[in-house]
Protein backbone atom coordinates (compact mmCIF):
# COMPACT_ATOMS: atom_id res chain seq x y z
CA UNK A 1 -0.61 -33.10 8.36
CA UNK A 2 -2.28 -33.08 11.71
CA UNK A 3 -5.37 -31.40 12.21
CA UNK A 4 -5.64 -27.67 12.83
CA UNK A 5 -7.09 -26.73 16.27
CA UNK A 6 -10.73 -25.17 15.85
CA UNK A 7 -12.58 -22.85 18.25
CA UNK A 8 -15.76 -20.66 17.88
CA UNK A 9 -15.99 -17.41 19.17
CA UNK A 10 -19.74 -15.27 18.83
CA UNK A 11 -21.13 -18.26 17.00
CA UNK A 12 -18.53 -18.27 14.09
CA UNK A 13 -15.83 -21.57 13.47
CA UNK A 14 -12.10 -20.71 13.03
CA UNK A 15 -8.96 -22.25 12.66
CA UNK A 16 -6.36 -21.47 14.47
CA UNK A 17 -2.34 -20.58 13.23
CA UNK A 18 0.66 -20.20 14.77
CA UNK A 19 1.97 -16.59 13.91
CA UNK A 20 4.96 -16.59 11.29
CA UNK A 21 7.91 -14.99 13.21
CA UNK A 22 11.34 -13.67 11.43
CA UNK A 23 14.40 -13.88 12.35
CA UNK A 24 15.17 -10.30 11.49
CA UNK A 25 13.03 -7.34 10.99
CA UNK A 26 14.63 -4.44 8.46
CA UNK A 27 12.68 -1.15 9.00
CA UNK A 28 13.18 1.98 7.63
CA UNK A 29 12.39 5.22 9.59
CA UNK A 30 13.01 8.96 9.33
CA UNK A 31 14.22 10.01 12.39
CA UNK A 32 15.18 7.62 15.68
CA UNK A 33 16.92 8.87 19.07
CA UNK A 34 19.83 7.25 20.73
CA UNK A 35 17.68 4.34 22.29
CA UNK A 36 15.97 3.51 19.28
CA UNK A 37 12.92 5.38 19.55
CA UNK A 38 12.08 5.81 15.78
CA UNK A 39 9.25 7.93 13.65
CA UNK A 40 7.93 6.96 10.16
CA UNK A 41 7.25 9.25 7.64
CA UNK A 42 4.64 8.49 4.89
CA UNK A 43 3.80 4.90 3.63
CA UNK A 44 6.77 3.73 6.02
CA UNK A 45 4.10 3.77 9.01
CA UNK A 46 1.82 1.27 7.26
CA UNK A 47 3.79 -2.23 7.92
CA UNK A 48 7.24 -1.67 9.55
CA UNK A 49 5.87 -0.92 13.38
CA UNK A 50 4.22 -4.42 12.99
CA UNK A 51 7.54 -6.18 11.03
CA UNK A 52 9.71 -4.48 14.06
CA UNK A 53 7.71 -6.27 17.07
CA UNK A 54 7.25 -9.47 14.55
CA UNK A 55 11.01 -10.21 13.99
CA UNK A 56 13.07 -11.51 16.71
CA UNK A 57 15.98 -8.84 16.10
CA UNK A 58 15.07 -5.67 14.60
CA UNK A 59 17.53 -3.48 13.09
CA UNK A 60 16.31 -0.12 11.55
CA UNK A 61 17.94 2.14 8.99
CA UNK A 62 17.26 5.98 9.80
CA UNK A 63 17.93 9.01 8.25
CA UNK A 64 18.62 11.32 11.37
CA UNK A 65 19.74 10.33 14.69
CA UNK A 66 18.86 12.31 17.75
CA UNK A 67 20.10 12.39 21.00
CA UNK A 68 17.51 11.07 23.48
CA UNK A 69 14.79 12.93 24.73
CA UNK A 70 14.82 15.61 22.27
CA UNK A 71 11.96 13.76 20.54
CA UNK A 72 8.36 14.37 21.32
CA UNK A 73 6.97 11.57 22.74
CA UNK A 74 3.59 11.83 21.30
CA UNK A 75 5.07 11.71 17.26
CA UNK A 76 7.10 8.57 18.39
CA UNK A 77 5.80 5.71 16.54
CA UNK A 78 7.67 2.45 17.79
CA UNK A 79 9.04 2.45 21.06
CA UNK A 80 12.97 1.93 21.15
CA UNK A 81 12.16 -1.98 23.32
CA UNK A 82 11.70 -3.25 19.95
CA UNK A 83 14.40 -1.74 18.29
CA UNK A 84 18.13 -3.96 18.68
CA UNK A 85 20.27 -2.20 16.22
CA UNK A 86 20.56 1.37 14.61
């Protein structure tokens, strides 16, 4: 294979990687509004936020759907612009 590109950044070597990007992201949240605003609950907030914005269509299995606006928007964990399918 072709050499990786190196850099060094504060005196220290690395080599660079592309990111690995899906072609689908499944995420499960607990509750999600109308334009796919969603909330985790427990563990689920550890990886699925990140898996959601990795995968290039991200479809999320919820327990309760509410109609917009009728969740706070500080609890909201992902914002619905990541979020293709309910």
């Amino acid at each position: 294979s072709k050499p990786r590109e190196r850099r060094t950044f504060n005196g220290r070597d690395y080599i660079l990687e592309e990111s690995i990007t899906g072609d689908f992201a499944l995420v499960k949240a607990w509750k999600a509004d109308t334009r796919g605003n969603l909330i985790f609950k427990r563990t689920a907030l550890n990886f699925n936020a990140d898996m959601a914005k990795a995968g290039k269509i991200c479809v999320a299995e919820v327990e309760e759907i509410v109609e917009a606006g009728e969740l706070d928007p500080d609890e909201i964990h992902l914002s619905g612009v990541y979020v293709d399918r309910l």
